[in-house]
Protein backbone atom coordinates (compact mmCIF):
# COMPACT_ATOMS: atom_id res chain seq x y z
CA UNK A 1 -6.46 9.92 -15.74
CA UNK A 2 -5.00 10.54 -18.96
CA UNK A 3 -7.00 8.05 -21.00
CA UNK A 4 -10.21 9.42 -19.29
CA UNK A 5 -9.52 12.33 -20.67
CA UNK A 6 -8.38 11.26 -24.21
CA UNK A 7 -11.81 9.45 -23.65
CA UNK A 8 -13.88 12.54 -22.46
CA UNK A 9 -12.52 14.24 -25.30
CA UNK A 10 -13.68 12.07 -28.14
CA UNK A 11 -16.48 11.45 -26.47
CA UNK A 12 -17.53 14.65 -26.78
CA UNK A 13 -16.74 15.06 -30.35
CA UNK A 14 -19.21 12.62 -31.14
CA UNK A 15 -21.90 13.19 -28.55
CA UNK A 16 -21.58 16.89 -30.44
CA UNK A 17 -22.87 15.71 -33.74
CA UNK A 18 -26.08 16.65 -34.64
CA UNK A 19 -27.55 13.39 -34.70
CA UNK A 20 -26.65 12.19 -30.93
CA UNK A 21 -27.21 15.96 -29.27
CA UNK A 22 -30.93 15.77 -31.25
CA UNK A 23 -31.75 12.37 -29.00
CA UNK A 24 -29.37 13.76 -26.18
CA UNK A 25 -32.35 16.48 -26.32
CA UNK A 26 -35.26 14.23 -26.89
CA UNK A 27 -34.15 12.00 -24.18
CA UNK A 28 -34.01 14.48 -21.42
CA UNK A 29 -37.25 16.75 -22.36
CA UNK A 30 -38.83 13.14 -22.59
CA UNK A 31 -37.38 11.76 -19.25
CA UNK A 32 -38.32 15.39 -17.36
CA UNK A 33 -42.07 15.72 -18.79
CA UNK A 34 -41.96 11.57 -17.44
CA UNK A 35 -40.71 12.60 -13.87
CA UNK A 36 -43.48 15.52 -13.68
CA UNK A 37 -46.69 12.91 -14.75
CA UNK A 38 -46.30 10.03 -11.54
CA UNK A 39 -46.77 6.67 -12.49
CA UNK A 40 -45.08 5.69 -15.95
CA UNK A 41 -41.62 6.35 -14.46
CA UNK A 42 -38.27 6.25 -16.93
CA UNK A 43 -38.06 2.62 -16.81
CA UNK A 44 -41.02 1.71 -18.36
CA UNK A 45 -40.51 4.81 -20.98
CA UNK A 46 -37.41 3.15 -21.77
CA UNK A 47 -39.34 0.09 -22.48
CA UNK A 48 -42.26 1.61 -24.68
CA UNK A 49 -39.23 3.66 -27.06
CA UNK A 50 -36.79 0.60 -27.09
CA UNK A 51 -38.09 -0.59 -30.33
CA UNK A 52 -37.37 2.81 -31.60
CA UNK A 53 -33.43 3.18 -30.48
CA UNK A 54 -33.28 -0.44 -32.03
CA UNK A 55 -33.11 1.24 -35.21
CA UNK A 56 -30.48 3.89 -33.92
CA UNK A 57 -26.62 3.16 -33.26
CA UNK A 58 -25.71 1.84 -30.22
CA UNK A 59 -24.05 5.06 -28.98
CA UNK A 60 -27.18 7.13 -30.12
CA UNK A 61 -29.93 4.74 -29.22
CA UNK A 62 -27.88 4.42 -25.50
CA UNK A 63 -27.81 8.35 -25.07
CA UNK A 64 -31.24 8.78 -25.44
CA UNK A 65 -32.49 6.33 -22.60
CA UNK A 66 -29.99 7.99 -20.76
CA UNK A 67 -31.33 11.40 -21.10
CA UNK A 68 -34.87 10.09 -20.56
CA UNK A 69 -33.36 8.18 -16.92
CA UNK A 70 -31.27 11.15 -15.73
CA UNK A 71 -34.09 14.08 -17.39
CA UNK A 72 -36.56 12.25 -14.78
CA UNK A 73 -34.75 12.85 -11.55
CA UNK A 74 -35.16 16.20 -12.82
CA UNK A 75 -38.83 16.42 -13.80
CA UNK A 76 -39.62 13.98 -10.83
CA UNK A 77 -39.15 17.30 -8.46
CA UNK A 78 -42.09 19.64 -9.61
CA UNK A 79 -45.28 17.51 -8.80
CA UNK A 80 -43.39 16.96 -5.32
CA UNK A 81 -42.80 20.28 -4.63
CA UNK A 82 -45.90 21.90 -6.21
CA UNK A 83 -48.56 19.41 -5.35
CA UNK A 84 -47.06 16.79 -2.67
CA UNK A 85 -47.13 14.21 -5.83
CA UNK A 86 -44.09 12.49 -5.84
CA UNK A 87 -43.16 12.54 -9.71
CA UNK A 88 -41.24 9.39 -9.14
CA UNK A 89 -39.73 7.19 -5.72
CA UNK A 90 -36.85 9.53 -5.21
CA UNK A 91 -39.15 12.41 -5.22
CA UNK A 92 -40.93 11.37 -2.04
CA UNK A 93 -37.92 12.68 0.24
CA UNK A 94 -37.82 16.22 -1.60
CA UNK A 95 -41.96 16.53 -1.10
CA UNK A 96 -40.92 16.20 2.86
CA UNK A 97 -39.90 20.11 2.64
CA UNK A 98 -40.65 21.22 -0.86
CA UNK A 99 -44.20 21.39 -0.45
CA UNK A 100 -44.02 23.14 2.67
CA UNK A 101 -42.05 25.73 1.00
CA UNK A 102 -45.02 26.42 -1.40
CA UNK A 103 -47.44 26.53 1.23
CA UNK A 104 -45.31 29.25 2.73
CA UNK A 105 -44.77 31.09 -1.07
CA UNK A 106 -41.58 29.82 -1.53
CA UNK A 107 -42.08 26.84 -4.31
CA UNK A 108 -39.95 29.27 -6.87
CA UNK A 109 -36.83 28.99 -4.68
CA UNK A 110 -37.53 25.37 -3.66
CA UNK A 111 -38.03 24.60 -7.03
CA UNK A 112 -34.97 26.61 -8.32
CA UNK A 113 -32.65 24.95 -5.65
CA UNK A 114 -33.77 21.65 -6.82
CA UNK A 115 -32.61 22.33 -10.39
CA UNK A 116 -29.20 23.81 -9.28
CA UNK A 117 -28.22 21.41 -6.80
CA UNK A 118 -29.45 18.37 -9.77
CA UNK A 119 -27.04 20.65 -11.84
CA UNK A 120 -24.09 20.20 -9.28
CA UNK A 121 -24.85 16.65 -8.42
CA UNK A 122 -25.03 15.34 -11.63
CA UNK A 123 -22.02 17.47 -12.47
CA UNK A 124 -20.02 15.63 -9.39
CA UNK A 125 -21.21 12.09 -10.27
CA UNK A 126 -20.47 12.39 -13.63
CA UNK A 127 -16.96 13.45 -12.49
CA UNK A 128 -16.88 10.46 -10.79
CA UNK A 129 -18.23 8.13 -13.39
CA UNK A 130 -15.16 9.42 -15.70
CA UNK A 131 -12.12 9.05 -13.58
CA UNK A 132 -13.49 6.95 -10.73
CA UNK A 133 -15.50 3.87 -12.24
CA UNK A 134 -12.87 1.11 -11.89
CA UNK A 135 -12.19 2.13 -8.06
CA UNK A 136 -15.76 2.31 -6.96
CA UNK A 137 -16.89 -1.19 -8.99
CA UNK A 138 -14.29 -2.25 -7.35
CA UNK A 139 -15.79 -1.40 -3.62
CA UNK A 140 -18.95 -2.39 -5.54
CA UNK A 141 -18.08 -6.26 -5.88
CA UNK A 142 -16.68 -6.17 -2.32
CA UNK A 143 -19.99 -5.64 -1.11
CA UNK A 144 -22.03 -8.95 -0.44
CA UNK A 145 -25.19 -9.74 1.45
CA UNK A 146 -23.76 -9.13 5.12
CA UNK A 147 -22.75 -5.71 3.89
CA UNK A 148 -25.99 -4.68 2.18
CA UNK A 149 -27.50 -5.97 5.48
CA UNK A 150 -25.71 -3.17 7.70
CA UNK A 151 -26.45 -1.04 5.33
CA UNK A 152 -30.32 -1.30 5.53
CA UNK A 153 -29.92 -1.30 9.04
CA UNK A 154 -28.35 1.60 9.43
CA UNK A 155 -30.85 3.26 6.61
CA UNK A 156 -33.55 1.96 9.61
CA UNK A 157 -31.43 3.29 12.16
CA UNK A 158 -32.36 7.14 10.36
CA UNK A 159 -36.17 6.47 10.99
CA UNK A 160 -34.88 8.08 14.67
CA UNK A 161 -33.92 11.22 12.65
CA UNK A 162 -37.45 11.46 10.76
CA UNK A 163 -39.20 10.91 14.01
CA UNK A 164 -40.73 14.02 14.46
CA UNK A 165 -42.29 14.46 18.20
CA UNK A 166 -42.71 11.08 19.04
CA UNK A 167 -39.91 8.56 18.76
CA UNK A 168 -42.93 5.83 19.69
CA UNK A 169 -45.05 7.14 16.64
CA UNK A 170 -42.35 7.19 14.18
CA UNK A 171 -41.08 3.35 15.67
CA UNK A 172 -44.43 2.08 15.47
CA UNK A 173 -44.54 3.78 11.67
CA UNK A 174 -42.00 2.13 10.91
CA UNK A 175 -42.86 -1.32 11.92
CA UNK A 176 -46.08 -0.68 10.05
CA UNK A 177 -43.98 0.10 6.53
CA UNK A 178 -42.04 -2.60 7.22
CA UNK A 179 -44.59 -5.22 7.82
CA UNK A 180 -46.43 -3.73 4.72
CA UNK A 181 -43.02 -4.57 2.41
CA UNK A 182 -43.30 -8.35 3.44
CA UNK A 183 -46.61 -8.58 1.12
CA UNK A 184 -46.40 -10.51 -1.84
CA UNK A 185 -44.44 -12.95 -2.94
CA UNK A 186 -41.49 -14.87 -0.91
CA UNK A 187 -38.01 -14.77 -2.86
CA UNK A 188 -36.93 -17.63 -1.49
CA UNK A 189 -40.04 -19.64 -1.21
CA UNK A 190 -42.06 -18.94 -4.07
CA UNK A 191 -45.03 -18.99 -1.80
CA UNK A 192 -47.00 -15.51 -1.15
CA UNK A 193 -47.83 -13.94 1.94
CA UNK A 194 -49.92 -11.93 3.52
CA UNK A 195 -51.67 -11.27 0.24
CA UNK A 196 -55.36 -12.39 1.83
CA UNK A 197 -55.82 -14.33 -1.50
CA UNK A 198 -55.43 -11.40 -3.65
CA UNK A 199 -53.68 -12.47 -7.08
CA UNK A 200 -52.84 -8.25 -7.61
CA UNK A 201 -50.89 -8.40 -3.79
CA UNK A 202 -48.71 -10.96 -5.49
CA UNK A 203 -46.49 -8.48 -6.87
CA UNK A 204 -46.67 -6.59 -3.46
CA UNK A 205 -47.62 -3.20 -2.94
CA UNK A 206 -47.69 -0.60 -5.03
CA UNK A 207 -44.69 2.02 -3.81
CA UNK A 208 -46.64 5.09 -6.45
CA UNK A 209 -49.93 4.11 -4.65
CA UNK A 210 -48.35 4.02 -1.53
CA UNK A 211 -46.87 7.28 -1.73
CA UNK A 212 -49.50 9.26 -3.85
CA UNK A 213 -52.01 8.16 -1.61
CA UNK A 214 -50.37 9.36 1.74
CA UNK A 215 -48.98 12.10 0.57
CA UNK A 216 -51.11 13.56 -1.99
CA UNK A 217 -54.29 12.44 -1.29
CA UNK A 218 -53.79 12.89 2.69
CA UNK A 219 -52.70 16.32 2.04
CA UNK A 220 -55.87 16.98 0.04
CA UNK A 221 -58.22 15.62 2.81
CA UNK A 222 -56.41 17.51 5.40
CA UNK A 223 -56.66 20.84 3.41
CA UNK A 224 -60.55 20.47 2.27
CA UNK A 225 -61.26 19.30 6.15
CA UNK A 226 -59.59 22.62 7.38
CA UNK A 227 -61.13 24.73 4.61
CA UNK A 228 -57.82 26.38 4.49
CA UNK A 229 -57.64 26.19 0.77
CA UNK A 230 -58.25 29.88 -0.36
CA UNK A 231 -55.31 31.08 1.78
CA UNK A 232 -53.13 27.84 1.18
CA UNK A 233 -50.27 29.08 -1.05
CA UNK A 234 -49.03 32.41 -1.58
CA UNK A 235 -47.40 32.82 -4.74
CA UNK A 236 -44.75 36.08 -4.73
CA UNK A 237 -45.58 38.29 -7.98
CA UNK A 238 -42.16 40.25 -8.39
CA UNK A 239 -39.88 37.59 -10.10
CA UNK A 240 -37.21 38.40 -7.76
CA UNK A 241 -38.74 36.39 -5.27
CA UNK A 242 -39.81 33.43 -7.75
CA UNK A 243 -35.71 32.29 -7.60
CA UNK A 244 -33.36 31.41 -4.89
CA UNK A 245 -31.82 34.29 -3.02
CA UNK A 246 -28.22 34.35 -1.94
CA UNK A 247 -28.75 33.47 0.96
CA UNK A 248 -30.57 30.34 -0.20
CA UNK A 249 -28.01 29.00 -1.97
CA UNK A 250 -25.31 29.71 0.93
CA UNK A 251 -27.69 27.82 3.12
CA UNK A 252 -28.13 24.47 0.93
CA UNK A 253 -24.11 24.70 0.06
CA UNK A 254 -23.38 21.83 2.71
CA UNK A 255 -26.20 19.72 1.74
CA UNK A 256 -25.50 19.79 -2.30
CA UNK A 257 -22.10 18.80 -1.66
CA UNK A 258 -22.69 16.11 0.70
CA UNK A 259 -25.83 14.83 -1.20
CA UNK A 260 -23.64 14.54 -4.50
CA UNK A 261 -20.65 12.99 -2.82
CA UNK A 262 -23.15 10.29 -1.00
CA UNK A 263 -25.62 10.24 -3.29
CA UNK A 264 -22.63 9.53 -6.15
CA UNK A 265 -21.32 6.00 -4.15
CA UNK A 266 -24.98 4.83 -3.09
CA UNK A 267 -26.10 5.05 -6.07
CA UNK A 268 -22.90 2.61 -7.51
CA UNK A 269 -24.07 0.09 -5.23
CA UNK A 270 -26.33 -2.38 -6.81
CA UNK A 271 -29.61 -2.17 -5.53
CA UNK A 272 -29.43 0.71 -3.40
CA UNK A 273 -31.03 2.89 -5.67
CA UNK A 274 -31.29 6.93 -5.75
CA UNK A 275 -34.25 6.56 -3.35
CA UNK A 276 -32.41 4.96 -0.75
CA UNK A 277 -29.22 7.41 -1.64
CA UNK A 278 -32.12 10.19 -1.10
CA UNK A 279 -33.32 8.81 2.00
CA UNK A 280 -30.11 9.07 3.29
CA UNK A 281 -28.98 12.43 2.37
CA UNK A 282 -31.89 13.87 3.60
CA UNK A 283 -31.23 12.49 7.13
CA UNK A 284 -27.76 13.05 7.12
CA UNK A 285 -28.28 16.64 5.89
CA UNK A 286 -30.45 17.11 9.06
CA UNK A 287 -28.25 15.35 11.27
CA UNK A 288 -25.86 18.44 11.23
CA UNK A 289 -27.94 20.99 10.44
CA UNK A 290 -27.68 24.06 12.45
CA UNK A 291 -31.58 24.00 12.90
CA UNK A 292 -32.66 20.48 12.31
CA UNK A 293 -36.18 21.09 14.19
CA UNK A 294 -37.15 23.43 10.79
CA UNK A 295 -36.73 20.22 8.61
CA UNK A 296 -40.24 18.61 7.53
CA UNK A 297 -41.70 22.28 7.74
CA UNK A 298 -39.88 23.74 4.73
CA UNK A 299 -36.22 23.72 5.46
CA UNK A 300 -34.81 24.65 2.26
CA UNK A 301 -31.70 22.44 3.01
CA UNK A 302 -33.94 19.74 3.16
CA UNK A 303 -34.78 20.01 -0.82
CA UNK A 304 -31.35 20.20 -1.47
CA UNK A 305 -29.72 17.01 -0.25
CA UNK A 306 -32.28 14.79 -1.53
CA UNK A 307 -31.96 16.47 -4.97
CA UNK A 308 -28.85 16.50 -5.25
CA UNK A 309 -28.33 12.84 -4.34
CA UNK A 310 -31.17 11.89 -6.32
CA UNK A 311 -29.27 13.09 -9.21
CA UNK A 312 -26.09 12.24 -8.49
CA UNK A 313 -26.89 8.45 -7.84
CA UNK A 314 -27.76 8.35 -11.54
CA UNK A 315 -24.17 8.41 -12.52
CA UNK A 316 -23.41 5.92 -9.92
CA UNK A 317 -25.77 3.61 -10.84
CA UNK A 318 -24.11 3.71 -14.71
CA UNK A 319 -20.94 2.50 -12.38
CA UNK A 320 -22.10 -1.15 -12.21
CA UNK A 321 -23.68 -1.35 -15.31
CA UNK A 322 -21.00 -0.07 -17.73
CA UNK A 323 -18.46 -1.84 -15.56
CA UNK A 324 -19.88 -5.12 -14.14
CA UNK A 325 -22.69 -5.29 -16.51
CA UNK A 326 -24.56 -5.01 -13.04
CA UNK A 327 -27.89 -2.70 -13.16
CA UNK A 328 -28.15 -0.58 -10.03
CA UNK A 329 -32.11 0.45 -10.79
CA UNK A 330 -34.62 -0.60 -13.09
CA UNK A 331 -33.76 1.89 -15.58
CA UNK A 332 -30.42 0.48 -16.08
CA UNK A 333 -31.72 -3.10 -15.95
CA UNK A 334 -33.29 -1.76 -19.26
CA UNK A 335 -30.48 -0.32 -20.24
CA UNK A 336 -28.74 -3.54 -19.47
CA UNK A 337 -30.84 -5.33 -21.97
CA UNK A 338 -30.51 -2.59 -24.55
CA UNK A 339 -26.65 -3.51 -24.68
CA UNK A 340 -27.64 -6.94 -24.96
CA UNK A 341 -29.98 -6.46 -28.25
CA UNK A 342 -26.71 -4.38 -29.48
CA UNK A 343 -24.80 -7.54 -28.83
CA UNK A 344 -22.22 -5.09 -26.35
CA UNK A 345 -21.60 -7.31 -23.67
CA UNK A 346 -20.29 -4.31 -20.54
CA UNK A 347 -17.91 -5.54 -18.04
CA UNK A 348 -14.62 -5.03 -16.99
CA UNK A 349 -12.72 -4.74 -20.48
CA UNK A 350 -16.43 -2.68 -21.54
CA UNK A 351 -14.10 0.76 -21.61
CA UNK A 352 -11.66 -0.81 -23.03
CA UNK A 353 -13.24 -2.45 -25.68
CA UNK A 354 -16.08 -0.08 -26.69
CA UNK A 355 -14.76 3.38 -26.21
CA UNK A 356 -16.68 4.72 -29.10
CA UNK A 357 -20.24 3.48 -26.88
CA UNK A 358 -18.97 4.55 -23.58
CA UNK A 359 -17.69 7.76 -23.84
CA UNK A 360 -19.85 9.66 -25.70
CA UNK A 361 -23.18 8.54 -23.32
CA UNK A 362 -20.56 9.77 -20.54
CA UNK A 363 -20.25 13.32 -22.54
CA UNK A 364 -23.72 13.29 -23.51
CA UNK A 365 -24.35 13.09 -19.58
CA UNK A 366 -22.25 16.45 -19.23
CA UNK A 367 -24.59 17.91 -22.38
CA UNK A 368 -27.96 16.93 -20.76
CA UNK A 369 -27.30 18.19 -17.70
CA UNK A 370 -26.48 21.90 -18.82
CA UNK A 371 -29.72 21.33 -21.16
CA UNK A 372 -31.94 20.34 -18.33
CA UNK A 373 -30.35 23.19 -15.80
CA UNK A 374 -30.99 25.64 -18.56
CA UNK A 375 -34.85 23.90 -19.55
CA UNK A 376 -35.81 23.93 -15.73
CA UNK A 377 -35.10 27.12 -14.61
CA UNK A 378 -36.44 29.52 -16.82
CA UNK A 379 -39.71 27.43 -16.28
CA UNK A 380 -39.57 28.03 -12.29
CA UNK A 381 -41.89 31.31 -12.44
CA UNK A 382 -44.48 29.12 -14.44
CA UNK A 383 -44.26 25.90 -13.21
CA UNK A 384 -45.36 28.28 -9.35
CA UNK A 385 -48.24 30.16 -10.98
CA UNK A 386 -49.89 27.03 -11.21
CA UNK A 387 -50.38 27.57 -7.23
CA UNK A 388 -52.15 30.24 -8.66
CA UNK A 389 -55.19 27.79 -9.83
CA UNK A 390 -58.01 28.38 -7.18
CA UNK A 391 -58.34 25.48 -4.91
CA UNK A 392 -61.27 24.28 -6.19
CA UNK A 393 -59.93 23.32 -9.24
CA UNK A 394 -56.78 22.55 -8.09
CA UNK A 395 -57.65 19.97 -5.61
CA UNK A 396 -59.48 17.48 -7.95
CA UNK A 397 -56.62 18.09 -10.08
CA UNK A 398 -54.48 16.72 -7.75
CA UNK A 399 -56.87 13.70 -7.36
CA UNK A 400 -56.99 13.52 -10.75
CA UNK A 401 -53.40 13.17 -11.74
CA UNK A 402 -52.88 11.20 -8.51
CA UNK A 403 -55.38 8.69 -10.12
CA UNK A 404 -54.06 8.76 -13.50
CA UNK A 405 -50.85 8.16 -12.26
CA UNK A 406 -51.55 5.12 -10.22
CA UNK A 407 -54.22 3.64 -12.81
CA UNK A 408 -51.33 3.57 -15.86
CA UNK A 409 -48.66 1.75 -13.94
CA UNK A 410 -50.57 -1.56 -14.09
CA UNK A 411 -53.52 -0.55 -15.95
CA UNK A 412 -55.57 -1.95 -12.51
CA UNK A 413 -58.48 -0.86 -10.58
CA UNK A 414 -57.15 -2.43 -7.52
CA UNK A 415 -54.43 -0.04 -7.48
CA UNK A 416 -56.73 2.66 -7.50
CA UNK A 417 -58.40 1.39 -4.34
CA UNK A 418 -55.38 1.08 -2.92
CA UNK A 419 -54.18 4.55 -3.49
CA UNK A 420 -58.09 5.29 -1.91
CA UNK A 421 -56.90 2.89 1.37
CA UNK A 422 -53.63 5.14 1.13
CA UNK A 423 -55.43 8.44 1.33
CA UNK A 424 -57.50 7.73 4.01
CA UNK A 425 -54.80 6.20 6.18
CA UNK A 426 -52.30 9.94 5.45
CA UNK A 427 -55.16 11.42 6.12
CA UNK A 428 -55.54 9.53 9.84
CA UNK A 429 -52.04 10.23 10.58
CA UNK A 430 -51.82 13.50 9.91
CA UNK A 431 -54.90 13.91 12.70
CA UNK A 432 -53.30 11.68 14.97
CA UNK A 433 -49.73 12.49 14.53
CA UNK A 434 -48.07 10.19 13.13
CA UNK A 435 -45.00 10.50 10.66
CA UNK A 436 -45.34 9.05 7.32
CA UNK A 437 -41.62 9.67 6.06
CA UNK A 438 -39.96 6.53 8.66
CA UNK A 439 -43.50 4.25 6.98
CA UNK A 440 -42.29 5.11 3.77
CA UNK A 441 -38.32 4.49 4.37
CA UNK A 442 -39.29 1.18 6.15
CA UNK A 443 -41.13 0.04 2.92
CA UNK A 444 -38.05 1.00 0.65
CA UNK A 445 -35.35 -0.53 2.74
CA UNK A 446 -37.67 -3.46 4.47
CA UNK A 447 -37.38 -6.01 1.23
CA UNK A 448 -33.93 -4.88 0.31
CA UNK A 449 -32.67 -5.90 3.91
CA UNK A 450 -34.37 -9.09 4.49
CA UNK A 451 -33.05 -10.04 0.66
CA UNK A 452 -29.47 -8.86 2.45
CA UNK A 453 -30.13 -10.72 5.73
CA UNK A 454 -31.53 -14.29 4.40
CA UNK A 455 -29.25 -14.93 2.14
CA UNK A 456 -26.14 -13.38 5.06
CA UNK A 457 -27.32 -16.73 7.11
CA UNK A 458 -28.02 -19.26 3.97
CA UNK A 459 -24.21 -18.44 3.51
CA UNK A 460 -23.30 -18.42 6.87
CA UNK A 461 -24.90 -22.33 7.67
CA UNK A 462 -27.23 -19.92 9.87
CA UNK A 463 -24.68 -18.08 12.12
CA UNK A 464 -25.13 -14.49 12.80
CA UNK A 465 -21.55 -14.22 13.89
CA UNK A 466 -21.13 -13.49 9.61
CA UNK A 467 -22.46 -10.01 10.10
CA UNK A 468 -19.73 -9.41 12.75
CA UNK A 469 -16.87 -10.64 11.05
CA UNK A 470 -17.48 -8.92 8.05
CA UNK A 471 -15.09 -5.57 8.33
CA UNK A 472 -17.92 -3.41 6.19
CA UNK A 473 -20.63 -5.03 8.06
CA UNK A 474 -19.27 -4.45 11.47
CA UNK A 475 -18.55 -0.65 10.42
CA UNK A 476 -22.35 -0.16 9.26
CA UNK A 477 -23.30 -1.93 12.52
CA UNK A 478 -20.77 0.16 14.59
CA UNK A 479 -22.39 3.67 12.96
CA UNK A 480 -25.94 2.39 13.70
CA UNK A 481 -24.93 1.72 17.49
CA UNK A 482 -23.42 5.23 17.58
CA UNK A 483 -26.65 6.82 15.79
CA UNK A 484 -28.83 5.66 18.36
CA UNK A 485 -26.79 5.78 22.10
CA UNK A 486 -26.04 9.35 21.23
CA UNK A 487 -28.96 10.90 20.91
CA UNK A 488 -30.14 9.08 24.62
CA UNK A 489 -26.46 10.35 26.21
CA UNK A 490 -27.37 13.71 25.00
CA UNK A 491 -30.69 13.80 26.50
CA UNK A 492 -29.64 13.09 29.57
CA UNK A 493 -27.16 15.52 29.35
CA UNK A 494 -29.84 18.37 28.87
CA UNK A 495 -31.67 18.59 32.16
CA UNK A 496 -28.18 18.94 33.64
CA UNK A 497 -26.92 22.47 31.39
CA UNK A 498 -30.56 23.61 31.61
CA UNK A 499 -30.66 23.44 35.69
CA UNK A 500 -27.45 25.18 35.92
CA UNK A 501 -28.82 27.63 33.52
CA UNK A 502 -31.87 28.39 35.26
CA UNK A 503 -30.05 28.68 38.73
């Protein structure tokens, strides 16, 4: 605790120096306007500047592509909330209830609750990333293919909270986003499949197509269909009404706590990711909501906890790197290799060793954060009055960026089609019913669990029995059981209370 602080403290006095709080600066404004544009994404931006922090010192060169990785959860928020554009993966959760919000003229407080519960988050996860890092690597390395395994299965097992009015629909969504994730190319194999002799399927499917096109591009079809565009947002003009009230922020309290407290130890898991961390926050957060039927129709609590653990699984991904020299995300798998060209090799001695690198990108953390709190707010009354934009314009904007987006991630065509084949299936699902959010989980967790599960039974000789007699396993396994009995006990438990009621 001591030395953390010792460490804090000069960190600080050099992440103060003109020099690193100028890239501390650039990073973030960089890594915010990248989470608002969909498609390039932080890791890539890390890869087109890392020429550039080449030339800086390791501690400098470090703190910017941290900025520009943490400034994007940020960023990644507006298009999501504004537009139903995810700004980047972890953004789809927050578009579940964000956009909603703006339909209803609430995008300033959606979009101000977003910035303060990324504020608190990443405030929390940094906290833990300074005195906690050795303790949670620690639960990090414990965790092995088995465990990852009842992880994703209990991440599956929260499809049944996204389910919406059907618990068929949202099953058979599922299944579909899961069968979708097997395209491409076999891990284990090295053959492809499913890819109907497509070379650009190799790679699998595109997760910004994907999600641009059934969001965005559903939403857009829906709207036009409806012609419901002239009276689709309503944009408050007294500025009171452009921020959260108080009541607001009393009513997303729970969910910014828990999403930064899960969202910090997802998020150190290798792998996991902030999208899975925002997955589960979400669900969680409307597993013990008061009113969990007013989440997916602008619950404001249901901004909150993906933010929040969006943000905070930033800092927990910087867990594994700094002490395993494991990435947790692609950005950090840059990051990784940044260390590398700076001949820093991070592991378990890496805070002991290189105090001058690691503490001031820690306080630099602490310094981007209260930049980015105080760059995003203020912004909240103009970043709404773009609802203002008639719908005419606005909708082949949307289709527009959506495109743009898509097109730059691979420079292909074929992605653009896809994002087209996208479109029109949001579009059928919205007339017919069916939830995207459990076809989008499915696709995010479906690779990372059969990755978990194949290689649970190459070490096992091929016996199950290993995800049983794994203590962390068995737990996931145990919750997931629990998750989905209870819901049928309660059910049957209704009829009951509401008879005696009515007699």
């Amino acid at each position: 605790m001591v030395d953390a602080l010792q460490g804090l403290t000069d960190g600080f006095a050099a992440a103060l120096t003109p020099t690193n709080l100028f890239w501390a600066l650039f990073g973030v404004t960089a890594g915010t306007m990248v989470g608002v544009l969909p498609g390039l994404g932080p890791p890539a931006t890390i890869a087109i500047l890392l020429p550039l922090s080449i030339n800086l010192e390791p501690a400098t060169g470090l703190i910017m592509m941290a900025g520009i990785y943490y400034g994007a959860k940020y960023g990644g928020s507006t298009t999501s909330i504004l537009l139903n554009i995810p700004g980047e993966d972890a953004s789809v959760v927050t578009a579940f209830d964000g956009y909603q919000m703006a339909r209803q003229g609430r995008a300033g407080p959606a979009l101000g609750i977003a910035a303060i519960g990324s504020f608190v988050a990443g405030t929390v996860g940094l906290v833990g990333l300074t005195f906690l890092a050795p303790a949670v690597a620690a639960l990090a390395i414990i965790f092995g293919p088995p465990e990852y395994a009842g992880l994703m299965v209990l991440g599956l097992s929260l499809v049944l909270m996204l389910a919406g009015s059907s618990l068929l629909k949202a099953m058979m969504s599922a299944a579909f986003g899961f069968l979708l994730s097997t395209i491409g190319l076999d891990l284990f194999s090295g053959t492809t499949r499913f890819t109907m002799g497509q070379i650009e399927l190799t790679n699998g499917i595109e997760f910004v197509a994907l999600s641009i096109g059934l969001f965005a591009i559903g939403e857009v079809m829906m709207n036009v269909e409806e012609e419901t565009g002239r009276q689709l947002f309503k944009v408050p003009k007294r500025l009171k009404e452009l921020f959260p009230s108080r009541k607001d922020v009393k009513d997303s309290a729970a969910a910014i706590g828990q999403g930064s407290v899960l969202g910090f130890f997802v998020g150190a898991l290798p792998g996991a990711g902030s999208t899975v961390a925002s997955f589960i926050s979400y669900t969680v957060a409307k597993r013990f909501a008061k009113h969990p039927e007013e989440f997916g129709k602008g619950a404001i609590q249901g901004v909150a906890a993906p933010e929040s653990a969006n943000n905070s699984a930033t800092a927990g991904a910087m867990v594994p790197l700094l002490t395993l020299g494991i990435p947790g995300s692609a950005s950090t798998a840059m990051m990784l290799g940044a260390l590398f060209l700076y001949g820093l090799q991070p592991g378990p001695l890496f805070f002991r060793d290189n105090p001058d690198v690691v503490w001031p990108i820690i306080a630099s953390m602490y310094i981007g954060n209260v930049i980015l709190v105080l760059l995003n707010l203020p912004l909240v009354p103009l970043f709404a009055s773009v609802l203002r934009i008639p719908y005419h314009i606005l909708y082949p904007g949307i289709v527009v960026i959506s495109v743009v987006g898509v097109y730059s991630i691979r420079n292909s065509m074929f992605d653009v089609w896809m994002l087209v084949v996208f479109g029109l299936l949001g579009y059928l699902m919205r007339k017919t019913d069916f939830p995207t959010a459990p076809l989008v989980l499915a696709f995010v967790l479906g690779p990372l669990f059969e990755r978990a599960v194949r290689r649970s039974l190459i070490l096992s000789a091929g016996s199950p029995t290993i995800f049983l007699t794994r203590p962390w396993s068995l737990a996931f396994l145990t919750i997931t059981v629990v998750l989905l009995v209870s819901p049928l006990v309660l059910r049957n438990k209704i009829p009951t209370d509401v008879i005696e009621v009515e007699a």
